[in-house]
C-alpha atoms as a PDB file:
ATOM      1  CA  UNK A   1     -20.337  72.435  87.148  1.00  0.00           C
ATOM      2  CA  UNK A   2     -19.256  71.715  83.704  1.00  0.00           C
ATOM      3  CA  UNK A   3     -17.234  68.647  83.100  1.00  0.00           C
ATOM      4  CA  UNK A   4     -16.119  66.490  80.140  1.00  0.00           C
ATOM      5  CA  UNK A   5     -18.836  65.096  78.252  1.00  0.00           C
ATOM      6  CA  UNK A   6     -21.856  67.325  79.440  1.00  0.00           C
ATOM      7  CA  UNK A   7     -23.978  68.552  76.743  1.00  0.00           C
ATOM      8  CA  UNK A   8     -23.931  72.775  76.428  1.00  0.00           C
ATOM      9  CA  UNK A   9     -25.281  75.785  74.166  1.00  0.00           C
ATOM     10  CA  UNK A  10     -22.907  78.605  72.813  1.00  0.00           C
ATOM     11  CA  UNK A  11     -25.007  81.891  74.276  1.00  0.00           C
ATOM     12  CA  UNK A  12     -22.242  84.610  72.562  1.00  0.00           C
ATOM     13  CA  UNK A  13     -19.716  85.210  69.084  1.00  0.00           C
ATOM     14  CA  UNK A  14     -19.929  83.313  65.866  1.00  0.00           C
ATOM     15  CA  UNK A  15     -21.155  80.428  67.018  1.00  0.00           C
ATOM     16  CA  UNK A  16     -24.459  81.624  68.968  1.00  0.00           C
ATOM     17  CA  UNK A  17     -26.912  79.201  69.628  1.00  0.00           C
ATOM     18  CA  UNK A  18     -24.418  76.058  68.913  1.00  0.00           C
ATOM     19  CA  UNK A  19     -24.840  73.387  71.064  1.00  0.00           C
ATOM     20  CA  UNK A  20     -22.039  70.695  71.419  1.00  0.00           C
ATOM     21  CA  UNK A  21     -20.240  67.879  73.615  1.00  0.00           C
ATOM     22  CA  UNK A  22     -17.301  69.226  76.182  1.00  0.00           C
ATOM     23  CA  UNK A  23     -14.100  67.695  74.969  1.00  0.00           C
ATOM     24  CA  UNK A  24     -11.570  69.135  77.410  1.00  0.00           C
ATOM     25  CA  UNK A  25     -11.985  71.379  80.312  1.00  0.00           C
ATOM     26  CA  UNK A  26      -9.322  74.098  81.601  1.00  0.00           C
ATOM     27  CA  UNK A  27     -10.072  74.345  85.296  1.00  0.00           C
ATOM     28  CA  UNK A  28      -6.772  77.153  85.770  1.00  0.00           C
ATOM     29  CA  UNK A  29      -8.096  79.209  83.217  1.00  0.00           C
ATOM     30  CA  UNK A  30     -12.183  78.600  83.042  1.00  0.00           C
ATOM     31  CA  UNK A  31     -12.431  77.842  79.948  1.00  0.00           C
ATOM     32  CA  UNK A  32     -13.229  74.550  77.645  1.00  0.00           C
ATOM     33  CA  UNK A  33     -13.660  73.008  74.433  1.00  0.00           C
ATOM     34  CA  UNK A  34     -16.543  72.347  72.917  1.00  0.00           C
ATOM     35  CA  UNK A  35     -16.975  69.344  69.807  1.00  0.00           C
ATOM     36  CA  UNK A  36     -17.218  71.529  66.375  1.00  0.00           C
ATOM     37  CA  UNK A  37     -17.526  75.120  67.975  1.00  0.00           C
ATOM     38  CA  UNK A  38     -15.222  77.567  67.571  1.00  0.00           C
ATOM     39  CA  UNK A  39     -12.629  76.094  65.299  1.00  0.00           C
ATOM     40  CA  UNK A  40      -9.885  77.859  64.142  1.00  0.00           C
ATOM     41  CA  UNK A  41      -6.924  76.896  61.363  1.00  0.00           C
ATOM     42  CA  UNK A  42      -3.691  75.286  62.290  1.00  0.00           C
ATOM     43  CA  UNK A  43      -0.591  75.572  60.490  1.00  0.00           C
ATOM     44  CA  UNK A  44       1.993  72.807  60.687  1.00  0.00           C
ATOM     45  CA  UNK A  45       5.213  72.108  59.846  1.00  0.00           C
ATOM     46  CA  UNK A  46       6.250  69.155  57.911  1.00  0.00           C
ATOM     47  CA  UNK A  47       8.385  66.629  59.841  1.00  0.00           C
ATOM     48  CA  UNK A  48      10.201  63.349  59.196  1.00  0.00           C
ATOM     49  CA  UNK A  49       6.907  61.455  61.334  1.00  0.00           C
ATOM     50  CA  UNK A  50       4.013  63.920  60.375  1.00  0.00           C
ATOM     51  CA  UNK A  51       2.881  64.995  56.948  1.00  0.00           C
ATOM     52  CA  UNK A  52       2.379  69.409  57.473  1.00  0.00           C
ATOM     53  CA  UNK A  53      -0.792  70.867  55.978  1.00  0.00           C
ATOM     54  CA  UNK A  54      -3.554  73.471  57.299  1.00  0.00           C
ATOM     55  CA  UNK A  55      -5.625  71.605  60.307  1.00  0.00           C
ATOM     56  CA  UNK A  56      -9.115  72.555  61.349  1.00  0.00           C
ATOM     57  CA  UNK A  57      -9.642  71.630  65.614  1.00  0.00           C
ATOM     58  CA  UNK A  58     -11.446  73.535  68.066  1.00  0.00           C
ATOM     59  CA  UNK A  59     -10.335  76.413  70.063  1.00  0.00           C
ATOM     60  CA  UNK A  60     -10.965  77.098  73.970  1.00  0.00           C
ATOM     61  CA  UNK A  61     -14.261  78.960  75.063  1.00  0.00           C
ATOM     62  CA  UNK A  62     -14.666  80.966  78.549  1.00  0.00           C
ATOM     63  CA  UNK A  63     -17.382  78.516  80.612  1.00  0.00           C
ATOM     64  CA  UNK A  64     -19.036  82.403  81.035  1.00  0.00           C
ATOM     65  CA  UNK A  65     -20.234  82.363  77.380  1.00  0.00           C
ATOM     66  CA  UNK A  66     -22.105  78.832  77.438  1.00  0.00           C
ATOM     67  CA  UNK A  67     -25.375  77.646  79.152  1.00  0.00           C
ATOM     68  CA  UNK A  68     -25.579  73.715  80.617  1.00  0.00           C
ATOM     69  CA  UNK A  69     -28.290  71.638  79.025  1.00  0.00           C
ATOM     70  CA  UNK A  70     -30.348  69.544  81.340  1.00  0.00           C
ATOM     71  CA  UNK A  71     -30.545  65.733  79.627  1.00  0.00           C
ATOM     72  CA  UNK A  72     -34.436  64.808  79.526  1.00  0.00           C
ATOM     73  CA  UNK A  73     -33.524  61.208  80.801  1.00  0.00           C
ATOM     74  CA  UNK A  74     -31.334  61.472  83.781  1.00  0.00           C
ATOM     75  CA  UNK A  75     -32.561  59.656  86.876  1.00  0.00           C
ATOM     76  CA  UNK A  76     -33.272  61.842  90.256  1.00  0.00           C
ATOM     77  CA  UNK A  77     -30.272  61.048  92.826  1.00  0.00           C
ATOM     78  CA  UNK A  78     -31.393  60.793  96.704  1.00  0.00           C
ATOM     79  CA  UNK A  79     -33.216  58.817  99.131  1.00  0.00           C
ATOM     80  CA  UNK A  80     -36.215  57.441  97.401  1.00  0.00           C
ATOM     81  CA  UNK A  81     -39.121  56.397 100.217  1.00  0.00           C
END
């Protein structure tokens, strides 16, 4: 299961072999963000609070296109004897 935070590797598209942080997970639609993959170019509009410009952020990616990564340091849970 992929949740906020976990650590995982682009597999397809233009950023192949990426690997990243999850920043935000879409459970309806299977699909989540992933720190500095996949960013795309946002226009906004001026407004009397907010200065407009051209914004970089990320853009969703299906969870079918990226692989978990297992963290080297993260304890065994269960019944230890």
């Amino acid at each position: 299961m992929i949740k906020k935070g976990s650590d995982v590797k682009i597999l397809t598209g233009k950023d192949k072999n990426k690997t990243g942080e999850v920043i935000e997970v879409d459970v309806n639609n299977d699909r989540i963000k992933v720190k500095g993959a996949n960013m795309i170019k946002k226009h906004v509009k001026t407004t009397k609070d907010k200065k407009g410009g051209i914004f970089e952020k990320e853009n969703f990616i299906h969870v079918s296109n990226v692989v978990i990564l297992k963290k080297e340091n993260k304890k065994e849970t269960g019944k230890q004897k």
